[in-house]
C-alpha atoms as a PDB file:
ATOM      1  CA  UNK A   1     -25.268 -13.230  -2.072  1.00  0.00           C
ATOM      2  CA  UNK A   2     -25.085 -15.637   0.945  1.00  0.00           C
ATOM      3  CA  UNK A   3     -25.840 -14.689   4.688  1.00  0.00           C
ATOM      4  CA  UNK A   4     -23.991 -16.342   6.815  1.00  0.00           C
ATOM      5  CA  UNK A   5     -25.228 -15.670   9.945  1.00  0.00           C
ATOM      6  CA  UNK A   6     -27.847 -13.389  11.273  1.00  0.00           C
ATOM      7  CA  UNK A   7     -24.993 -10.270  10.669  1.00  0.00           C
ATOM      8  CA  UNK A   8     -22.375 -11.825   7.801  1.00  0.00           C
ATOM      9  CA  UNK A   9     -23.464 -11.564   4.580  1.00  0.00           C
ATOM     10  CA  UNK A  10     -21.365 -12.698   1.728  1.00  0.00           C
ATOM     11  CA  UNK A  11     -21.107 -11.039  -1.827  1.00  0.00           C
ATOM     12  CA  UNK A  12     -18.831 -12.678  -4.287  1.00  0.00           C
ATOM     13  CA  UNK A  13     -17.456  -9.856  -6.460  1.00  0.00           C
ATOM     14  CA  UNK A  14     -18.324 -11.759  -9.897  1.00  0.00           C
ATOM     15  CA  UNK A  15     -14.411 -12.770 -10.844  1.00  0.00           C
ATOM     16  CA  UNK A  16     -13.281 -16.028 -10.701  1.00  0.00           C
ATOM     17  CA  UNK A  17     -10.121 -17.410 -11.631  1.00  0.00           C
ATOM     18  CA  UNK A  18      -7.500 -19.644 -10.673  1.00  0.00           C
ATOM     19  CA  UNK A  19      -5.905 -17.161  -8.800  1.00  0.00           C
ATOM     20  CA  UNK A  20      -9.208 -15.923  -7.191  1.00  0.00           C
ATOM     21  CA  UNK A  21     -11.152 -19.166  -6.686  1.00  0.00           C
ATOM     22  CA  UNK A  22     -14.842 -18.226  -6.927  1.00  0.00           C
ATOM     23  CA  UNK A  23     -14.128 -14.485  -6.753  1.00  0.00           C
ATOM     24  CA  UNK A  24     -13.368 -12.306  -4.369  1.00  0.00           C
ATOM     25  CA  UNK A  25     -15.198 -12.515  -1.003  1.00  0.00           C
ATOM     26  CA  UNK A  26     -17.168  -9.256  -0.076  1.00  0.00           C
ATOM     27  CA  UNK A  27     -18.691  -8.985   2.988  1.00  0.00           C
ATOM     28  CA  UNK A  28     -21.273  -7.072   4.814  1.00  0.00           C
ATOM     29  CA  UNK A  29     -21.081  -6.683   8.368  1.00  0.00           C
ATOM     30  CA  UNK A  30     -24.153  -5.488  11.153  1.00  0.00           C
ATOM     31  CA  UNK A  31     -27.783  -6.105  11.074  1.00  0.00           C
ATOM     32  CA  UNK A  32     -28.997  -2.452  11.498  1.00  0.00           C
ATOM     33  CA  UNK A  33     -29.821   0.373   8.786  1.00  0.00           C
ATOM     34  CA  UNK A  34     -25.846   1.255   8.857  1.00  0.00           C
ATOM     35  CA  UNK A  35     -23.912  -1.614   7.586  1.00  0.00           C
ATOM     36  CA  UNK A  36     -19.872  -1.897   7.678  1.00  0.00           C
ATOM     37  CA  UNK A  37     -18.751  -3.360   4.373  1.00  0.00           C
ATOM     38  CA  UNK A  38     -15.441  -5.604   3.790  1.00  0.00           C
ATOM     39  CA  UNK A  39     -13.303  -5.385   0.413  1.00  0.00           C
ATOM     40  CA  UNK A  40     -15.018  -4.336  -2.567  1.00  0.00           C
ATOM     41  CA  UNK A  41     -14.125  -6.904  -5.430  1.00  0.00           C
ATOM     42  CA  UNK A  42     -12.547  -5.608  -8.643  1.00  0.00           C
ATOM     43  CA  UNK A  43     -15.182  -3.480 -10.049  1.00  0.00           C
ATOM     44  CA  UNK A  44     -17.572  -5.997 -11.490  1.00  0.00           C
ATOM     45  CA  UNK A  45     -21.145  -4.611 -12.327  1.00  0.00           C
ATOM     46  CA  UNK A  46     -22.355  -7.645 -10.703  1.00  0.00           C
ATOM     47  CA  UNK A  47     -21.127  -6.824  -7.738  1.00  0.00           C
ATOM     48  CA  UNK A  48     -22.341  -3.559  -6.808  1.00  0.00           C
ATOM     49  CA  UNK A  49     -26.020  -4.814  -8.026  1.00  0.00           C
ATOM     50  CA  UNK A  50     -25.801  -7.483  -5.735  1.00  0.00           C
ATOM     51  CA  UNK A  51     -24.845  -5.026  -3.061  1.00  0.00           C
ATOM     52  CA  UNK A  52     -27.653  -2.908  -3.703  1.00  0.00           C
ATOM     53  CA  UNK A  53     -30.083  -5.737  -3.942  1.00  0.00           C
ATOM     54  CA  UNK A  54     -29.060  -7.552  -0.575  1.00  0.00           C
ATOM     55  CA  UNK A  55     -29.131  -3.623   1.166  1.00  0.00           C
ATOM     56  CA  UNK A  56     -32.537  -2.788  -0.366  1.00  0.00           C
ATOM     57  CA  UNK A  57     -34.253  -6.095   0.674  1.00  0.00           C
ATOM     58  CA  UNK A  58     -32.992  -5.082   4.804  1.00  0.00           C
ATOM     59  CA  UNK A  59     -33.591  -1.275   3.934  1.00  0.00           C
ATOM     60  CA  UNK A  60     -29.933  -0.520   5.035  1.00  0.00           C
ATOM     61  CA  UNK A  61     -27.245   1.360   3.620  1.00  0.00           C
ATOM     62  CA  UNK A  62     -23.462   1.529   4.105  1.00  0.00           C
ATOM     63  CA  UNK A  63     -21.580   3.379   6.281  1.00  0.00           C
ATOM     64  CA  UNK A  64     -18.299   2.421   6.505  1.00  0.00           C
ATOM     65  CA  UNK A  65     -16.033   0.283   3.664  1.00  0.00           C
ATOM     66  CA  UNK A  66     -12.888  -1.103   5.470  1.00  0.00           C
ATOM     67  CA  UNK A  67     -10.103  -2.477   2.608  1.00  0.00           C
ATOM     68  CA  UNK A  68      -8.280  -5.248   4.122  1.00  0.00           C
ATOM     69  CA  UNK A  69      -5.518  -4.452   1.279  1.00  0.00           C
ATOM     70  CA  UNK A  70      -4.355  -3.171  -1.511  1.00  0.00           C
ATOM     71  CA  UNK A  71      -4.739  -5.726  -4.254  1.00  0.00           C
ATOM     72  CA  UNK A  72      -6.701  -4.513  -7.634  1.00  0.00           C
ATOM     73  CA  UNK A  73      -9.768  -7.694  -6.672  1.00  0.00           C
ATOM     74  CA  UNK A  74     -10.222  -6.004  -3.117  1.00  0.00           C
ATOM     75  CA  UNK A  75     -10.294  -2.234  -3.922  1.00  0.00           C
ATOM     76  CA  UNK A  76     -11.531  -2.087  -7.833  1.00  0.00           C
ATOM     77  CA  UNK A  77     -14.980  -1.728  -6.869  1.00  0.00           C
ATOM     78  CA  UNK A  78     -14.335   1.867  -5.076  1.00  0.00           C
ATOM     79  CA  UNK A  79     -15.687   4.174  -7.608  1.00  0.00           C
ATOM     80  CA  UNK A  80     -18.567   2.009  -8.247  1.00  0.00           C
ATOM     81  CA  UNK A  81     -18.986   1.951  -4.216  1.00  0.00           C
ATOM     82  CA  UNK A  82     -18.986   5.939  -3.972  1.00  0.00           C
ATOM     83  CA  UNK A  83     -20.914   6.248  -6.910  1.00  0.00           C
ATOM     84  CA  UNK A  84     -23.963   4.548  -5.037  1.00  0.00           C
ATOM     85  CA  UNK A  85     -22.854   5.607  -1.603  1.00  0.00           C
ATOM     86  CA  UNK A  86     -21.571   8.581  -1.694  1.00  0.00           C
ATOM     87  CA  UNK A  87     -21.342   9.544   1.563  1.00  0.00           C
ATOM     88  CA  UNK A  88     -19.276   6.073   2.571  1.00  0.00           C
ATOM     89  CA  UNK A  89     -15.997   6.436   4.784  1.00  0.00           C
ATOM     90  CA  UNK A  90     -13.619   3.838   3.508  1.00  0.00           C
ATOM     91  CA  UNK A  91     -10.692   3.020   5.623  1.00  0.00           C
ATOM     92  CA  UNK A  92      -7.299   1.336   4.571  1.00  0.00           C
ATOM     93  CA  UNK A  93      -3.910   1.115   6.371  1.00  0.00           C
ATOM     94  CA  UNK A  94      -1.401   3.596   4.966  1.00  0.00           C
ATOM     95  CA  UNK A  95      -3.876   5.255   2.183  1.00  0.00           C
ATOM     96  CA  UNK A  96      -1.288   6.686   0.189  1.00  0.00           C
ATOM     97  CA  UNK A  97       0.199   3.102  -0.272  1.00  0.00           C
ATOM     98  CA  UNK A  98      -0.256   1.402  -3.751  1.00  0.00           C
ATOM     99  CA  UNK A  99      -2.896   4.216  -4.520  1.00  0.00           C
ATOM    100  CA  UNK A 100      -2.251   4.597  -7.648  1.00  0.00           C
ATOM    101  CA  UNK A 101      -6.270   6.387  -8.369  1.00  0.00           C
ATOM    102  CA  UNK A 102      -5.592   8.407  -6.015  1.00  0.00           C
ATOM    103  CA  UNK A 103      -8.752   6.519  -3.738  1.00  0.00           C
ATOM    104  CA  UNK A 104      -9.879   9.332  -0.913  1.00  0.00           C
ATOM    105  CA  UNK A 105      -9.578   7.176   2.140  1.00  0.00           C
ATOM    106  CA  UNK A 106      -9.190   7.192   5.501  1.00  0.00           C
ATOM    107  CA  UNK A 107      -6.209   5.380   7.279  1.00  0.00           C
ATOM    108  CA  UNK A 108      -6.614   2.681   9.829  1.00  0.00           C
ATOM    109  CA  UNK A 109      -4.025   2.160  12.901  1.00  0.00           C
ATOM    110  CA  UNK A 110      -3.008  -0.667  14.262  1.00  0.00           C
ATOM    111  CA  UNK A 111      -6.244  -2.036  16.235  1.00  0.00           C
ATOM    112  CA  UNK A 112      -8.376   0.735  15.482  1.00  0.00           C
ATOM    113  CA  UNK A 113     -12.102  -0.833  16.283  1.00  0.00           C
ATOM    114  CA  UNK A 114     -15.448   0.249  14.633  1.00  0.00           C
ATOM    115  CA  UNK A 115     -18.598  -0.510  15.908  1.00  0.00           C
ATOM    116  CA  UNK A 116     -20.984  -2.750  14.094  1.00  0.00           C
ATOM    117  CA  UNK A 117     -25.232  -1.760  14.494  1.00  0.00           C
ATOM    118  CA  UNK A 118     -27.314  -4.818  15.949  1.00  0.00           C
ATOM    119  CA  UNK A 119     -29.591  -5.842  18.416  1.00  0.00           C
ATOM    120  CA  UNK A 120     -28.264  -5.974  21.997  1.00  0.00           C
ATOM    121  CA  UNK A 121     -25.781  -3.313  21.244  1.00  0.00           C
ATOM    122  CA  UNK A 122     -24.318  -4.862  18.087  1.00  0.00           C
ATOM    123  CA  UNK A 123     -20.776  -5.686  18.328  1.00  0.00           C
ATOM    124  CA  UNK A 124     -17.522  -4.322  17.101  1.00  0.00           C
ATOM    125  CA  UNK A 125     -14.603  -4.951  14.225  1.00  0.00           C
ATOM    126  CA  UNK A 126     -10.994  -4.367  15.322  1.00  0.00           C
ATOM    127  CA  UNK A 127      -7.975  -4.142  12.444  1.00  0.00           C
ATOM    128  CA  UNK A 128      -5.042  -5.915  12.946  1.00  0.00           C
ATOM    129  CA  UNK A 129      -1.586  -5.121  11.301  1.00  0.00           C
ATOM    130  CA  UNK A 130      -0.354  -8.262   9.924  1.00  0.00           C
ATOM    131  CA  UNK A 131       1.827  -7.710   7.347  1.00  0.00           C
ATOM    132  CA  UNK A 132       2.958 -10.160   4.966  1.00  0.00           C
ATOM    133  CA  UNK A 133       0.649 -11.134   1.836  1.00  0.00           C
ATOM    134  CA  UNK A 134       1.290  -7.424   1.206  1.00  0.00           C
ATOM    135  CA  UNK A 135       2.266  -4.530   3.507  1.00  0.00           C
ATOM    136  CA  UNK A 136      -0.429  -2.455   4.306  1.00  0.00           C
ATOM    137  CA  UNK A 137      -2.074  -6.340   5.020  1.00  0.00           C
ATOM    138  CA  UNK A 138      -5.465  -6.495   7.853  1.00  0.00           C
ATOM    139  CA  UNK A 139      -7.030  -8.405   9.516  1.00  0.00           C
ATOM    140  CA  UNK A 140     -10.248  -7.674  11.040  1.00  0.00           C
ATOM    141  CA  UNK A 141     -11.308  -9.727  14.523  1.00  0.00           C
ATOM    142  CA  UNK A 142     -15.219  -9.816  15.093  1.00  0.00           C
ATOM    143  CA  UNK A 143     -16.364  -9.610  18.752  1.00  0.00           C
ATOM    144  CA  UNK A 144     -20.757  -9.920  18.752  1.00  0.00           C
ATOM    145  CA  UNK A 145     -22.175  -8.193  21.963  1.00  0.00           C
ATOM    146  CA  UNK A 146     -22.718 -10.523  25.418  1.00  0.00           C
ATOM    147  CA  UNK A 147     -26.645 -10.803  24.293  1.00  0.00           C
ATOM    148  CA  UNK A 148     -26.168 -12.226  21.008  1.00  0.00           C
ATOM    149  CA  UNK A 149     -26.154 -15.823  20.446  1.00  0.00           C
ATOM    150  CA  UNK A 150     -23.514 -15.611  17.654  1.00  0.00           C
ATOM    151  CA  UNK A 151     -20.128 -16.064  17.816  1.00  0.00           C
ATOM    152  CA  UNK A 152     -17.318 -13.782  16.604  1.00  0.00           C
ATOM    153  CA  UNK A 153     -14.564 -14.766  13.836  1.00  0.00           C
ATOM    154  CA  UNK A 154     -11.656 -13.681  12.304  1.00  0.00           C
ATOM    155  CA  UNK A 155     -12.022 -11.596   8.852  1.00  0.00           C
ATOM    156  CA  UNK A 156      -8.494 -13.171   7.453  1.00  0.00           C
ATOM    157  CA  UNK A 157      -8.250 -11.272   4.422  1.00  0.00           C
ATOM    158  CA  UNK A 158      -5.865 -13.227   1.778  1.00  0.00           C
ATOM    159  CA  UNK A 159      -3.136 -14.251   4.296  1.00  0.00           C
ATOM    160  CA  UNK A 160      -5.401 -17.282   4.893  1.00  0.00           C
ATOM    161  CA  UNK A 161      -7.916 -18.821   2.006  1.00  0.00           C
ATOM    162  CA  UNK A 162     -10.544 -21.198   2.264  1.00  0.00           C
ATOM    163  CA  UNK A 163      -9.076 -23.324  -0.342  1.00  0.00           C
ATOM    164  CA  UNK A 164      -5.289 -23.609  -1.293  1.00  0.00           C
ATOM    165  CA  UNK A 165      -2.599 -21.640   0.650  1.00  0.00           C
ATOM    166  CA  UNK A 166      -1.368 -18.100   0.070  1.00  0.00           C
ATOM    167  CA  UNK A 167       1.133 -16.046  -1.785  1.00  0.00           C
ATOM    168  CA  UNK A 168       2.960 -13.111  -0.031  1.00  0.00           C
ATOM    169  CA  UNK A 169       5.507 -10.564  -0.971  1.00  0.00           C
ATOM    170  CA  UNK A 170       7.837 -11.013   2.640  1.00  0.00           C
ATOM    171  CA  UNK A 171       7.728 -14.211   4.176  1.00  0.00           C
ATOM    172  CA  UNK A 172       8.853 -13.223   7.719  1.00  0.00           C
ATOM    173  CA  UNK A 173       6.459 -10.556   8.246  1.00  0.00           C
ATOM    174  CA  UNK A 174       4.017 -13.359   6.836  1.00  0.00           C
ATOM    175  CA  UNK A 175       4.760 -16.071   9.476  1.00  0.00           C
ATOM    176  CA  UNK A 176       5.432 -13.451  12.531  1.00  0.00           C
ATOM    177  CA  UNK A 177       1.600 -12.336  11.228  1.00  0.00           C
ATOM    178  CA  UNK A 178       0.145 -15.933  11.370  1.00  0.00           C
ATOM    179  CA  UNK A 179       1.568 -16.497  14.647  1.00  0.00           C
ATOM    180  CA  UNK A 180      -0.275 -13.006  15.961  1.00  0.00           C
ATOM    181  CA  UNK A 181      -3.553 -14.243  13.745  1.00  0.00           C
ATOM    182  CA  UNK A 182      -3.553 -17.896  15.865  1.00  0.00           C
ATOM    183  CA  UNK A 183      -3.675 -15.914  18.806  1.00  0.00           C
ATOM    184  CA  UNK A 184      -6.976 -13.583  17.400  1.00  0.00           C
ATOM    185  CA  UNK A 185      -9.499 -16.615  16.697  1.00  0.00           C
ATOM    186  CA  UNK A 186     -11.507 -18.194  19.306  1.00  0.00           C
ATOM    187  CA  UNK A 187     -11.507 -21.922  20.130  1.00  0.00           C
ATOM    188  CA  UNK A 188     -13.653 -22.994  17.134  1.00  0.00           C
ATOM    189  CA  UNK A 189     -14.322 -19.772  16.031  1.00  0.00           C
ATOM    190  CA  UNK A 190     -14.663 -19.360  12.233  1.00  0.00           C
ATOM    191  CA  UNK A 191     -12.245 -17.625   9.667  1.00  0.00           C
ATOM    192  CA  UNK A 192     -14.073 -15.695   6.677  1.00  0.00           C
ATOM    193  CA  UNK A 193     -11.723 -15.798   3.997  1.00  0.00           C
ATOM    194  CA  UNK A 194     -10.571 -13.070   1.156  1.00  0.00           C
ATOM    195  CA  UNK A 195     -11.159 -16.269  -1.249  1.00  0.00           C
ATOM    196  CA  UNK A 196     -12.652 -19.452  -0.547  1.00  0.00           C
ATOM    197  CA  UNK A 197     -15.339 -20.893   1.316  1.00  0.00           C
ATOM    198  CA  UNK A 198     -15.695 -19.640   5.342  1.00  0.00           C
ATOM    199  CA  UNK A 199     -12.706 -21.883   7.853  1.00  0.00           C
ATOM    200  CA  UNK A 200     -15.010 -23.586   9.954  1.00  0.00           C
ATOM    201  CA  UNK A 201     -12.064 -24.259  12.060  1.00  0.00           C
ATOM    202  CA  UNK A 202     -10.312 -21.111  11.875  1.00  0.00           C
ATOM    203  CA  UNK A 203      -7.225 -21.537  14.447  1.00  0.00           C
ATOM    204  CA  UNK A 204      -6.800 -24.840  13.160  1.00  0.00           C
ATOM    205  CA  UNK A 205      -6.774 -24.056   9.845  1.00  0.00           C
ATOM    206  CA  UNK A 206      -3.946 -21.318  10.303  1.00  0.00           C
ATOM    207  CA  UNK A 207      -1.830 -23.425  12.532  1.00  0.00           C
ATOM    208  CA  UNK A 208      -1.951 -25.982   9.345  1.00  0.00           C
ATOM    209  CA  UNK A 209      -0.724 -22.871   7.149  1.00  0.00           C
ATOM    210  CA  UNK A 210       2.507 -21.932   9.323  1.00  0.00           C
ATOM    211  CA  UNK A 211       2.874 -26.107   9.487  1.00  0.00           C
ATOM    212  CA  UNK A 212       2.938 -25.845   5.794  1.00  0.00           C
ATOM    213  CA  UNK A 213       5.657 -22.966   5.416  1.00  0.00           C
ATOM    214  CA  UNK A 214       7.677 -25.019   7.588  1.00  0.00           C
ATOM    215  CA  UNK A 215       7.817 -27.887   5.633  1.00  0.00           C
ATOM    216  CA  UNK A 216       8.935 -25.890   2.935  1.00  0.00           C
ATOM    217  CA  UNK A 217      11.222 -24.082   4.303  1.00  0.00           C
ATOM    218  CA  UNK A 218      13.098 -27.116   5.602  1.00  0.00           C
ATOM    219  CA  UNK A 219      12.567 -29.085   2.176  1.00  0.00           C
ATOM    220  CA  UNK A 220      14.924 -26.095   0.997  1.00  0.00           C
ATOM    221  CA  UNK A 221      17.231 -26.144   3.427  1.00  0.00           C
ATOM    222  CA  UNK A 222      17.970 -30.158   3.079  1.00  0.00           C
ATOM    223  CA  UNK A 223      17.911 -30.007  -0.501  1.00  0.00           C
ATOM    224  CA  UNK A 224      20.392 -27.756  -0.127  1.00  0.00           C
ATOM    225  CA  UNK A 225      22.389 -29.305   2.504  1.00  0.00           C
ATOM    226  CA  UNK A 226      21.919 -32.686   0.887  1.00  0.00           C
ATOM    227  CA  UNK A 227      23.380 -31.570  -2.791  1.00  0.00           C
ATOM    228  CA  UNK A 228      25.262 -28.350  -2.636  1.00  0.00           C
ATOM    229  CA  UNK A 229      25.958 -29.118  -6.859  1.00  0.00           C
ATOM    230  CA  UNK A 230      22.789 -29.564  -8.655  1.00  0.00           C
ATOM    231  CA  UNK A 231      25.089 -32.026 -10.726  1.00  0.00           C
ATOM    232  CA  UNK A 232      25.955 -34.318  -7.297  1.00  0.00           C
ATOM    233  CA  UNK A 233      21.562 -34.374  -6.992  1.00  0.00           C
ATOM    234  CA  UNK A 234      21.207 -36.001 -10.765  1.00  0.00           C
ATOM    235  CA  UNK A 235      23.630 -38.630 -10.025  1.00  0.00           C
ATOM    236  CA  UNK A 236      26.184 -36.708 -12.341  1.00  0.00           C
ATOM    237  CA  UNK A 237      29.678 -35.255 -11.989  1.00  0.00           C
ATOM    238  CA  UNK A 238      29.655 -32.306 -10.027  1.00  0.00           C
ATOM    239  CA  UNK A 239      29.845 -29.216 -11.937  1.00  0.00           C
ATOM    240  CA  UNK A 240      30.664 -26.611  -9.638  1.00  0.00           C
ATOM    241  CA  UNK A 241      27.592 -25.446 -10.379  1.00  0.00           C
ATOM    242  CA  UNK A 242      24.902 -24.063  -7.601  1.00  0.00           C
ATOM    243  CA  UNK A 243      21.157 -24.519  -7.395  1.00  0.00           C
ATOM    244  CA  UNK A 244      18.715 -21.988  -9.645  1.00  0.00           C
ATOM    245  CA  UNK A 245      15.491 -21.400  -8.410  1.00  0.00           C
ATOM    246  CA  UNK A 246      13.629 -23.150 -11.405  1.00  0.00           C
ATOM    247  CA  UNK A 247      15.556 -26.108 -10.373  1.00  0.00           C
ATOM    248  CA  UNK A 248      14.873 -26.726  -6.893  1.00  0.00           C
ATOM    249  CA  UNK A 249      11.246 -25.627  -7.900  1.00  0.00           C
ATOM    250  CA  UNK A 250      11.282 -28.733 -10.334  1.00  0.00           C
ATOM    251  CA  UNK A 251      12.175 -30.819  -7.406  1.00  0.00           C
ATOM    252  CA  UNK A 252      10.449 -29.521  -4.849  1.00  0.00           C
ATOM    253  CA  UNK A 253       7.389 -28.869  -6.574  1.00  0.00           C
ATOM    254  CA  UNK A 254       7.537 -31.869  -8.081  1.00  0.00           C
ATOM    255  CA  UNK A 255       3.830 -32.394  -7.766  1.00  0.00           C
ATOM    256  CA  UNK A 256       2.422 -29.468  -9.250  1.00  0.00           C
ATOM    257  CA  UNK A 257       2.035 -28.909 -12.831  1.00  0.00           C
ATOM    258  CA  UNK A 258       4.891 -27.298 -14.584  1.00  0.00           C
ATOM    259  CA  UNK A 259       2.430 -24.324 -16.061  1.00  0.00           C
ATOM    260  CA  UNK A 260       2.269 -23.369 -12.245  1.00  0.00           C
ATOM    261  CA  UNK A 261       6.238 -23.442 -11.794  1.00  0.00           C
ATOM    262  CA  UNK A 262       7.398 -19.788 -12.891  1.00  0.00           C
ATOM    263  CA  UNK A 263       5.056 -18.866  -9.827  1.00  0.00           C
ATOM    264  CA  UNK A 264       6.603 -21.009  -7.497  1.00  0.00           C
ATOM    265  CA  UNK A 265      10.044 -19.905  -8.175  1.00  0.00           C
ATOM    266  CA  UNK A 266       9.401 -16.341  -6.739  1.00  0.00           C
ATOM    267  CA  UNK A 267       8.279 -18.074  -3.345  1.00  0.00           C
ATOM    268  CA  UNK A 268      11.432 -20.804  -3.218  1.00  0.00           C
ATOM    269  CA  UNK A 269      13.099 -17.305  -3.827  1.00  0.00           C
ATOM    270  CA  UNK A 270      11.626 -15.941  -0.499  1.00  0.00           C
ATOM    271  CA  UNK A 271      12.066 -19.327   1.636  1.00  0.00           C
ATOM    272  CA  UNK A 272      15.805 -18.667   0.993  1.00  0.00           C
ATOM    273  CA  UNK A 273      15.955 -15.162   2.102  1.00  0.00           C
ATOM    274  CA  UNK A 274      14.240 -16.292   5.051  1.00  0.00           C
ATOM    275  CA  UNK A 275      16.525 -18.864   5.578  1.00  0.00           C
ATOM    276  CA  UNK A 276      19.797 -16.826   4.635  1.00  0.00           C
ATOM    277  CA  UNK A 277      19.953 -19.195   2.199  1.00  0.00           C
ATOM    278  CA  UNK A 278      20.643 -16.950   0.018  1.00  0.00           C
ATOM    279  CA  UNK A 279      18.920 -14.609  -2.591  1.00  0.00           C
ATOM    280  CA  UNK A 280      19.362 -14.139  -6.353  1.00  0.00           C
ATOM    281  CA  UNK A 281      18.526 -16.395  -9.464  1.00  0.00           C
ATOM    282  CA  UNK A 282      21.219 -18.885  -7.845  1.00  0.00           C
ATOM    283  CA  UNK A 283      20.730 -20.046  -4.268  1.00  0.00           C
END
C-alpha cells in the first residue's frame, strides 16, 4: 500500500510476473469516507486485506469500483470486492463483454464522469474510450477541484506501463487511442499506470510509445521492401519464398531473447495488417 498523494493510494494486487511487473496496480481514489476504487487485481487474498487495512486506518469505505478492462489481473478480485463491500457499484464499458462470471456491473459511456469526495469539493474521474490493448479499453482523466493544491493525471490503464511497452489485440484502434490519450494529460502531469511505477512525465512518456510503434512499423515495412525473398536477405539464392512471421521476428527482434519470440510474432502479425502488409503466417 503506497499513497501517492494526499487522494491516490496505490495497492499492488499481490501477482507479479513478467507479464505483470510488480503486480497489478490498484488504486484508490478520494480522501473522504466514500472512496472510488480502480481495477481490482486478480483475486489475491493479499489484496483485498490490504484494501481493508488502508480503508480502516482513514475510516472510509468504497463506493464505486470502475474496471478499466477486461483482463483476468484487473477484474479477478470482484467477488472478493462484493464480498466485503457489498453494496459497491462497479462500472465497466460494455458489461456483457468478456464476462464470462457473469460480473453484475454497470456500463460506462464514453466520458461518463464520477465525482471523487475531498476537501474543497473533491474532484472528479472521467472514462475515456480508447480502444486498443483490448476493446472495452479506459482510460480514466483526474481533474482535483480549483482549491486543491494537487494536480490531476491520467489513470492509463495497460495501454501505457511504467516499465516496458504494451501489448494490444488491434493496433489501429491502439495508436488512434494514444493520439486521443496525448491530448488528456496535462503539461507535466503524471500517468498512473495498470503496471509499473507512476509516469512522472506522462505526455512524454506516451508520445515515446506511439514513437516506438512507428519505428516498428517502418522496420517492417523496409525489411520488407528491402528483401521481398527471405532467401535474397541471407545472402542466398532466392527461393521464391516470402517472409514468415517467426522470421522477420528473428530479425527484427534481434535483441530480445528468443524465449520471448513466439510473443512477438503475434504483434509483427498486427504491424502488417496495419500496414496492408499483409496478414497470415506469411507476410
Amino acid at each position: 500500500v503506497t499513497p501517492l498523494t494526499p487522494s491516490i493510494t496505490r495497492i499492488l494486487a499481490g501477482n507479479p510476473s513478467k507479464f505483470t511487473l510488480q503486480g497489478t496496480n490498484t488504486y484508490l481514489v478520494g480522501s473522504g469516507p466514500n472512496r472510488i476504487l480502480i481495477d481490482t487485481g486478480e483475486g489475491k487474498q493479499s489484496w483485498i486485506t490490504a484494501l481493508k487495512s488502508s480503508l480502516s486506518s482513514s475510516s472510509a469505505t468504497i463506493s464505486k469500483c470502475i474496471i478499466t478492462h477486461w483482463h483476468h489481473d484487473h477484474v479477478g478480485g470482484i467477488p472478493d470486492l462484493l464480498s466485503e463491500f457489498p453494496n459497491v457499484k462497479i462500472y465497466k464499458h460494455r458489461p456483457d463483454y468478456h464476462n464470462p462470471s457473469k460480473f453484475p456491473l454497470l456500463d460506462i459511456t464514453d466520458r461518463q464522469e464520477f465525482q471523487v469526495e475531498g476537501p474543497g469539493g473533491g474532484g472528479r474521474l472521467r472514462a475515456v474510450h480508447t480502444p486498443g490493448h483490448t476493446e472495452d479499453h479506459m482510460v480514466l482523466q483526474y481533474f482535483t477541484s480549483n482549491d486543491s493544491k494537487e494536480e490531476g493525471g491520467l489513470f492509463t490503464g495497460d495501454n501505457v506501463l511504467g516499465h516496458g511497452t504494451a501489448v494490444f489485440e488491434d493496433l489501429s484502434s491502439y495508436l488512434t487511442s494514444l493520439s486521443k490519450m496525448k491530448t488528456l494529460v496535462p503539461v507535466n502531469g503524471k500517468a498512473y499506470p495498470g503496471h509499473g511505477p507512476v509516469i512522472d512525465q506522462g505526455k512524454e512518456k506516451i508520445e515515446e510509445y506511439i514513437r516506438h510503434r512507428q519505428q516498428r512499423e517502418d522496420q517492417v515495412v523496409q525489411q520488407l521492401r528491402q528483401y521481398p525473398d527471405i532467401a535474397v536477405a541471407g545472402g542466398q539464392v532466392g527461393s521464391g519464398k516470402g517472409w514468415t512471421l517467426m522470421g522477420l521476428v528473428r530479425v527484427i527482434y534481434k535483441d530480445v531473447p528468443e524465449a520471448l519470440h513466439e510473443e512477438e510474432d503475434r504483434w509483427v502479425l498486427l504491424e502488417g495488417q496495419a500496414t496492408g502488409s499483409g496478414r497470415g503466417s506469411a507476410l
